[in-house]
Protein backbone atom coordinates (compact mmCIF):
# COMPACT_ATOMS: atom_id res chain seq x y z
CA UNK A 1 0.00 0.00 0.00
CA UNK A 2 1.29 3.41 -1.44
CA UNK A 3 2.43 6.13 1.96
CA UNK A 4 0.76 8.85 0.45
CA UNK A 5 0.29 12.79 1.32
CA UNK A 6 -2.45 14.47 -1.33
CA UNK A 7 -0.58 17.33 -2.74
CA UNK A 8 -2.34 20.77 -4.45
CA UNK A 9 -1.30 21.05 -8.05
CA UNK A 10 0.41 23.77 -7.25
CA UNK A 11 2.74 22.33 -4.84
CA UNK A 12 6.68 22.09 -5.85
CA UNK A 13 9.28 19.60 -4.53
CA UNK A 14 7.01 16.92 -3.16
CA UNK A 15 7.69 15.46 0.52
CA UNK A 16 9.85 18.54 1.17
CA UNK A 17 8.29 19.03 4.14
CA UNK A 18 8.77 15.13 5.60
CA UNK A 19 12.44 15.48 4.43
CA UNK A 20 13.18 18.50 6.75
CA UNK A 21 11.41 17.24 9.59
CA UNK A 22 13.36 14.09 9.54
CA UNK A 23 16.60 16.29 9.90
CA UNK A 24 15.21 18.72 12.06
CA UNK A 25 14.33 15.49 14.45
CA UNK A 26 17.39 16.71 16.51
CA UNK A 27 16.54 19.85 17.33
CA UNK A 28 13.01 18.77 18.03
CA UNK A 29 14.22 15.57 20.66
CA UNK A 30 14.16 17.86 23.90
CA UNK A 31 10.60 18.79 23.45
CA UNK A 32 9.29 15.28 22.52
CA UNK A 33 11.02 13.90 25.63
CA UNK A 34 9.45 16.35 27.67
CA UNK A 35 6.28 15.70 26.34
CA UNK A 36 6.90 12.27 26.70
CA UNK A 37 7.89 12.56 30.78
CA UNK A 38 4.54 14.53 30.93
CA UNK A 39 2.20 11.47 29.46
CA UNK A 40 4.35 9.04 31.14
CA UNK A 41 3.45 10.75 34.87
CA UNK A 42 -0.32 10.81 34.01
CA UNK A 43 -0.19 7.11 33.56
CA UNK A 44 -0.77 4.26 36.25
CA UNK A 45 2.46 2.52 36.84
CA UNK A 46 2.90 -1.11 37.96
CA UNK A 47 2.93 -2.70 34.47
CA UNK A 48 2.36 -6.57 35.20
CA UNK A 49 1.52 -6.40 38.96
CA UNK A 50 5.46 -7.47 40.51
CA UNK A 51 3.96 -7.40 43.77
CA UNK A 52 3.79 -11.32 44.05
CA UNK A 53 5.81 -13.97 45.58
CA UNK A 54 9.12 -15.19 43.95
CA UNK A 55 12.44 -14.96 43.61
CA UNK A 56 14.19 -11.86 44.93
CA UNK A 57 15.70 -10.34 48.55
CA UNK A 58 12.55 -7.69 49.51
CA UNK A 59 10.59 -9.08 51.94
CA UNK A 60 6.60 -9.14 50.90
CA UNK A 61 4.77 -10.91 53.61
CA UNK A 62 4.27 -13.47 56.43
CA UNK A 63 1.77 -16.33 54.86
CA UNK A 64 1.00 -20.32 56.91
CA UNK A 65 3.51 -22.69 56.60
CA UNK A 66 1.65 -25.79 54.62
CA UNK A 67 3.01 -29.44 55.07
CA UNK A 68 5.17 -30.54 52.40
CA UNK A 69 7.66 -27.48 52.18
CA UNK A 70 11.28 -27.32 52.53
CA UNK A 71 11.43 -26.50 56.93
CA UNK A 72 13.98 -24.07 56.19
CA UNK A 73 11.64 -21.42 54.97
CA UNK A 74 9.53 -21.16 58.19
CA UNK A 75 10.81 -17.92 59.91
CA UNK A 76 10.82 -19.11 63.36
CA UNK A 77 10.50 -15.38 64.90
CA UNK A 78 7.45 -14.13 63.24
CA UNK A 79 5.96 -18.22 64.19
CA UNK A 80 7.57 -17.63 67.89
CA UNK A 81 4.95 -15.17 68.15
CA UNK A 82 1.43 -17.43 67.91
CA UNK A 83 0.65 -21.35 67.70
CA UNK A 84 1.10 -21.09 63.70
CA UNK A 85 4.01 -21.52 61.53
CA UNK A 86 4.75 -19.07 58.80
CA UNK A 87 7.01 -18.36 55.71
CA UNK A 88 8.49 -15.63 54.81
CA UNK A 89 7.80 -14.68 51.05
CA UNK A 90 9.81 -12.57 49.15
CA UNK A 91 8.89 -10.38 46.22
CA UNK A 92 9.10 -11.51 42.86
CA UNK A 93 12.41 -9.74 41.18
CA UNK A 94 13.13 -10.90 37.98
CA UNK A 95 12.87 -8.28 35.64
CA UNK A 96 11.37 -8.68 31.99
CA UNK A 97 12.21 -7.33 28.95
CA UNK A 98 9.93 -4.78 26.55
CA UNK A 99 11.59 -4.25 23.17
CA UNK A 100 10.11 -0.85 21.56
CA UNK A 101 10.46 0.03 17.84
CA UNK A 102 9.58 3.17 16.59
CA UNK A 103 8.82 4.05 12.35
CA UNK A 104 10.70 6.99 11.25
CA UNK A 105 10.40 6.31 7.85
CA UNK A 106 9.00 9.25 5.38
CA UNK A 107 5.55 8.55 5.50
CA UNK A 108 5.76 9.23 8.97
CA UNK A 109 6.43 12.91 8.70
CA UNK A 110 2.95 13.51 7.30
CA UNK A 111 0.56 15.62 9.58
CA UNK A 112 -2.44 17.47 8.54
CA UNK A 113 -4.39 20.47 9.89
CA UNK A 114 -6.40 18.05 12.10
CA UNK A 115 -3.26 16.75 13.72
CA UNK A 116 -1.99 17.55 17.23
CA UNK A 117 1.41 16.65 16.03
CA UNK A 118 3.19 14.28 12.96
CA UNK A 119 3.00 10.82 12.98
CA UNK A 120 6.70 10.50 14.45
CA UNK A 121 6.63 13.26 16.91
CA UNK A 122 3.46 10.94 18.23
CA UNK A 123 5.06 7.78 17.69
CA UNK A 124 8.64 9.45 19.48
CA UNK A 125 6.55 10.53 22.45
CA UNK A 126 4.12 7.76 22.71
CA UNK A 127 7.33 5.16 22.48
CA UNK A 128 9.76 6.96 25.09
CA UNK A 129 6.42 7.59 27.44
CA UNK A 130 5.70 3.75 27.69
CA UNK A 131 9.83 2.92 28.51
CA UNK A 132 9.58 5.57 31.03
CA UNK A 133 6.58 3.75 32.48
CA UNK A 134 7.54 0.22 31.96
CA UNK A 135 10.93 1.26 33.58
CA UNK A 136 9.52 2.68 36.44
CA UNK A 137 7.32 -0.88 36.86
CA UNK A 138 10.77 -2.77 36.94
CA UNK A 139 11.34 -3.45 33.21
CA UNK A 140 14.27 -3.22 31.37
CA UNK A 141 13.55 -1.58 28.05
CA UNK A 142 15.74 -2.15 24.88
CA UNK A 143 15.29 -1.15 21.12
CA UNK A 144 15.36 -3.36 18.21
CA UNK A 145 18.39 -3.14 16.19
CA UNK A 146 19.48 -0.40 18.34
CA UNK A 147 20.10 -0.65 22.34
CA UNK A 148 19.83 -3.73 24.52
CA UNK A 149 17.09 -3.39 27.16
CA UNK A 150 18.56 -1.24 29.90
CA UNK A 151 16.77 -0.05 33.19
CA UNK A 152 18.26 3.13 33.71
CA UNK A 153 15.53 5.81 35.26
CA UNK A 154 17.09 7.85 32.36
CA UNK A 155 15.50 5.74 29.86
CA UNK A 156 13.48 8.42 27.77
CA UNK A 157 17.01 10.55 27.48
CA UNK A 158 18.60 7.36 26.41
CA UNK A 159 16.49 5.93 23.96
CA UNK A 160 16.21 9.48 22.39
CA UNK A 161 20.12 10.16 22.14
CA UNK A 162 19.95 6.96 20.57
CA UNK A 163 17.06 7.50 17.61
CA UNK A 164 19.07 10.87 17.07
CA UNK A 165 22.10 9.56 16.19
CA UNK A 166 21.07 6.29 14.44
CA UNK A 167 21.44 7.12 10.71
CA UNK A 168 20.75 3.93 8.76
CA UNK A 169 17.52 2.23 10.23
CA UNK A 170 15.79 5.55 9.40
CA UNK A 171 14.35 4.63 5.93
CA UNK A 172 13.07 1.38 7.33
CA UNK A 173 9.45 1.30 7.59
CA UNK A 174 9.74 -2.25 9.26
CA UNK A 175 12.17 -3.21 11.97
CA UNK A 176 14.93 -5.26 11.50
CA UNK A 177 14.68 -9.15 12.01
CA UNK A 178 14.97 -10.53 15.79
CA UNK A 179 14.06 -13.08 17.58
CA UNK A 180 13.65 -11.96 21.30
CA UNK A 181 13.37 -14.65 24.34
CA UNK A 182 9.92 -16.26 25.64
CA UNK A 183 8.57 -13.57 28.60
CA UNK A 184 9.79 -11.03 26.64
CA UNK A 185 7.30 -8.45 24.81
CA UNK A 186 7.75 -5.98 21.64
CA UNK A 187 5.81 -2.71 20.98
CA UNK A 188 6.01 -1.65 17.63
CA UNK A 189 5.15 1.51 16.63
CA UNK A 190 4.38 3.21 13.45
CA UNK A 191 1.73 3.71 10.40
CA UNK A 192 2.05 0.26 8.83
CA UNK A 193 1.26 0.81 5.43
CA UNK A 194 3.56 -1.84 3.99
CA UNK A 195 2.37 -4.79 2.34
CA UNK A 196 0.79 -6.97 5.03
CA UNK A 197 2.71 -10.37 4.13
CA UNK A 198 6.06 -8.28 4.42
CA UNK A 199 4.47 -7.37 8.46
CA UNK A 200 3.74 -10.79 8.92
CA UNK A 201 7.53 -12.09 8.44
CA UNK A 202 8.18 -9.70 11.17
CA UNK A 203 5.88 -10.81 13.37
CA UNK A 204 6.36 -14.29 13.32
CA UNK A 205 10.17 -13.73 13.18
CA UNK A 206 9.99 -11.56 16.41
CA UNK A 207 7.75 -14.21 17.77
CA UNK A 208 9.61 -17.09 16.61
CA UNK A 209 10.51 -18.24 20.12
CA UNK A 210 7.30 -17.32 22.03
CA UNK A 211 7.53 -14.09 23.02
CA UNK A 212 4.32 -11.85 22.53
CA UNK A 213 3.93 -8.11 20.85
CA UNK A 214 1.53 -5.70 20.46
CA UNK A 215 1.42 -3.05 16.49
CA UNK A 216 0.53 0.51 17.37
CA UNK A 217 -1.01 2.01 14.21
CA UNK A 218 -0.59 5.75 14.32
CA UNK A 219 -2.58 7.48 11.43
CA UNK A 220 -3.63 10.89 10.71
CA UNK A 221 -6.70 11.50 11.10
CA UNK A 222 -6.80 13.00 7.49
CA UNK A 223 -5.65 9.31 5.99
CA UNK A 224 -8.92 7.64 7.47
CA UNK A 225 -11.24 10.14 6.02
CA UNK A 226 -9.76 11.25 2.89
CA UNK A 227 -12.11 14.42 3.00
CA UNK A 228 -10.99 15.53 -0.79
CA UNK A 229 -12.75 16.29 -4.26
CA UNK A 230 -11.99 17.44 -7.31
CA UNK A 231 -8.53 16.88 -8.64
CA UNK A 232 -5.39 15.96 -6.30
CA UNK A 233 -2.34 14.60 -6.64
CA UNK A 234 -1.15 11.66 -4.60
CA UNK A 235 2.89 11.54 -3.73
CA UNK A 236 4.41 8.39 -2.04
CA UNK A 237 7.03 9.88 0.09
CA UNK A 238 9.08 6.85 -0.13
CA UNK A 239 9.11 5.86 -3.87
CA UNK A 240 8.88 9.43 -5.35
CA UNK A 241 5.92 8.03 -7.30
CA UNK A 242 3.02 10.72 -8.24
CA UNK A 243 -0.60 9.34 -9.20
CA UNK A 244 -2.88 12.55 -10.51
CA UNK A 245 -6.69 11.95 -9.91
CA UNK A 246 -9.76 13.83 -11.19
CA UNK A 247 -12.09 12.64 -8.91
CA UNK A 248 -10.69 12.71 -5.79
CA UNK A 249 -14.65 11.54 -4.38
CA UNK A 250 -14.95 8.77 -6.08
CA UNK A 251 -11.20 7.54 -5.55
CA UNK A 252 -11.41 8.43 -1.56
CA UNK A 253 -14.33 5.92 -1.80
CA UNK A 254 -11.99 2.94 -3.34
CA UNK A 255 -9.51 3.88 -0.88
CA UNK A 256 -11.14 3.83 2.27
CA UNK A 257 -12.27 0.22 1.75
CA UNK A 258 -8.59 -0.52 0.92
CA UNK A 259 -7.65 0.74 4.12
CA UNK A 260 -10.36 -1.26 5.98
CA UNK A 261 -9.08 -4.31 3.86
CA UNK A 262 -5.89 -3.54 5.38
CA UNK A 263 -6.61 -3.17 8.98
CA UNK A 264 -8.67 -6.22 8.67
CA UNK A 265 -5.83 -7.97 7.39
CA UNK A 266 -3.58 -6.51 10.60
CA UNK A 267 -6.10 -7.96 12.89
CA UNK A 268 -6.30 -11.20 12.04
CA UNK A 269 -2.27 -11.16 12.08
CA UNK A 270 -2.42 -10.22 15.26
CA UNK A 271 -5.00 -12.34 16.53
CA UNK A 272 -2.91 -15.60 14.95
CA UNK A 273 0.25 -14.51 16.86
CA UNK A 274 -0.95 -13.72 19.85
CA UNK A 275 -0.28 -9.94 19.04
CA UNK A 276 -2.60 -7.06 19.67
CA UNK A 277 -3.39 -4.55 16.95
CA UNK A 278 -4.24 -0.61 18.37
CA UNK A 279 -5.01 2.35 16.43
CA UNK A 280 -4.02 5.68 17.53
CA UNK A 281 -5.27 8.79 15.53
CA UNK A 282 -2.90 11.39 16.36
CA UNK A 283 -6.07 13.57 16.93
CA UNK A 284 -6.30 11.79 20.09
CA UNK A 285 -4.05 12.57 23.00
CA UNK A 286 -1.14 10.26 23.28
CA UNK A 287 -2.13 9.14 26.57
CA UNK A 288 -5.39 7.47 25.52
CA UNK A 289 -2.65 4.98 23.17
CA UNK A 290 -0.42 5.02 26.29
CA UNK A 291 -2.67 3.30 28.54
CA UNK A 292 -4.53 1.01 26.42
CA UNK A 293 -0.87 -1.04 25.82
CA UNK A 294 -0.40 -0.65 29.45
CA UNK A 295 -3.29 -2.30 30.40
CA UNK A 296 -2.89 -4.82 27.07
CA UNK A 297 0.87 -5.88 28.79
CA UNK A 298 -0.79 -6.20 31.92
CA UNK A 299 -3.79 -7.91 30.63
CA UNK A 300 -1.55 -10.31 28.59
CA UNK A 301 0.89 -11.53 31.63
CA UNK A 302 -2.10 -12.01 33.95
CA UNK A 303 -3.28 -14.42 31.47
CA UNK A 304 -6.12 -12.60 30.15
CA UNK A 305 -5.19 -11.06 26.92
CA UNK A 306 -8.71 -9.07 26.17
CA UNK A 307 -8.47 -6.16 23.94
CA UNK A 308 -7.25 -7.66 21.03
């Protein structure tokens, strides 16, 4: 499927605009981690409830000794204390991985007037927000092809000094193969427009040895609708390809059922995986994206994966 941005006949130099973005990203990283800090601290933390017994040093509770374990967990002072025997449980410690990608391919410069920001400023802030907050759970956060999962508090500040000065992946609008361990989850974020057997390798070869995912689909509100008549032009800001239309009505018609073919497509990839599939209109606050895969991780380790 074609990344496209509907261009007045008028316009000069096609995807101009997405090309200076992309090098402006820089410049623009302070804000978008800031922003990102601010979603993050309106969220509810505690990602896959760690407050259970397991293996670790932090005391949790006192619980009744029961007859068939090992004697040398019974913590004789806190039983000196009544006619029962108790255990001392610890808290579970064993950290988990979350491996985020973010899209900053071309197509993802695109934002219309209906847009609170561009598709990568929303999939920047919306990705750096949810290491911040799986970090803060007790994560470790790494990105694909890019940084092994870390648990640094500066996590945001990390993962952006590393999109700024990554210069090749850029032009991918897929991320790169990897096959990440059973436990471990991957949030991928971006506009997933490509071809949906070339999404499906990467699925499946992410998820190759059990480990689960979830696609964020950010989309302009503008690329749902296509709210245009008369004649356009249509500019893929990948290919350099131009399509001119006269009836922009008629076409936004054909399209829209494309795109629904599309999504449809996603879902049922998801749904075969094990993934979850959510769209985010970047008309929306990124919070509202935010919390839905926090509650989806959450959901999914609890052993109730609704949502999908």
């Amino acid at each position: 499927m074609a990344r496209v941005r509907v261009l007045p006949e008028s316009a000069r130099s096609p995807g101009r605009q997405e090309t200076e973005s992309a090098l402006s990203l820089a410049n623009r990283m302070p804000h978008l981690v800031l922003e990102a800090r601010r979603v993050a601290a309106n969220l509810a933390h505690g990602i896959h409830g760690r407050r259970r017994a397991g293996v670790g040093e932090t005391f949790w509770q006192f619980r009744p000794f029961v007859t068939g374990e090992a004697a040398q967990r019974i913590d004789w002072r806190r039983s000196g204390r009544d006619d029962r025997l108790y255990v001392r449980e610890r808290e579970w410690e064993t950290a988990q991985s979350v491996w985020v990608w973010v899209d900053r391919s071309a197509s993802m410069g695109y934002a219309s007037e209906l847009a609170q920001a561009s598709k990568i400023e929303r999939a920047i802030v919306l990705g750096l927000a949810l290491a911040d907050c799986f970090v803060e759970a007790g994560e470790k956060v790494g990105m694909l092809g890019l940084m092994p999962p870390r648990a640094t508090r500066r996590i945001a500040e990390t993962m952006a000094q590393t999109i700024v000065s990554d210069r090749i992946s850029m032009e991918e609008d897929l991320p790169p193969d990897a096959s990440i361990a059973p436990q471990h989850e991957a949030v991928l974020i971006g506009d997933f427009l490509s071809p949906v057997r070339e999404i499906a390798t990467t699925v499946e070869g992410i998820s190759s040895r059990g480990a689960r995912g979830h696609l964020v689909m950010i989309v302009d509100p503008v690329e749902e609708t296509f709210p245009f008549q008369g004649h356009a032009v249509l500019h893929d800001l990948e290919d350099g390809v131009s399509l001119r239309i006269g009836d922009a009505v008629s076409w936004g018609k054909v399209y829209r059922e494309r795109i629904e073919q599309h999504r449809a497509a996603l879902q049922d990839l998801a749904r075969r995986r094990g993934w979850t599939l959510t769209i985010h209109r970047t008309d929306r606050p990124a919070s509202e994206a935010a919390l839905r895969i926090l509650t989806l991780v959450s959901a999914g380790r609890s052993g109730n994966p609704g949502g999908r």
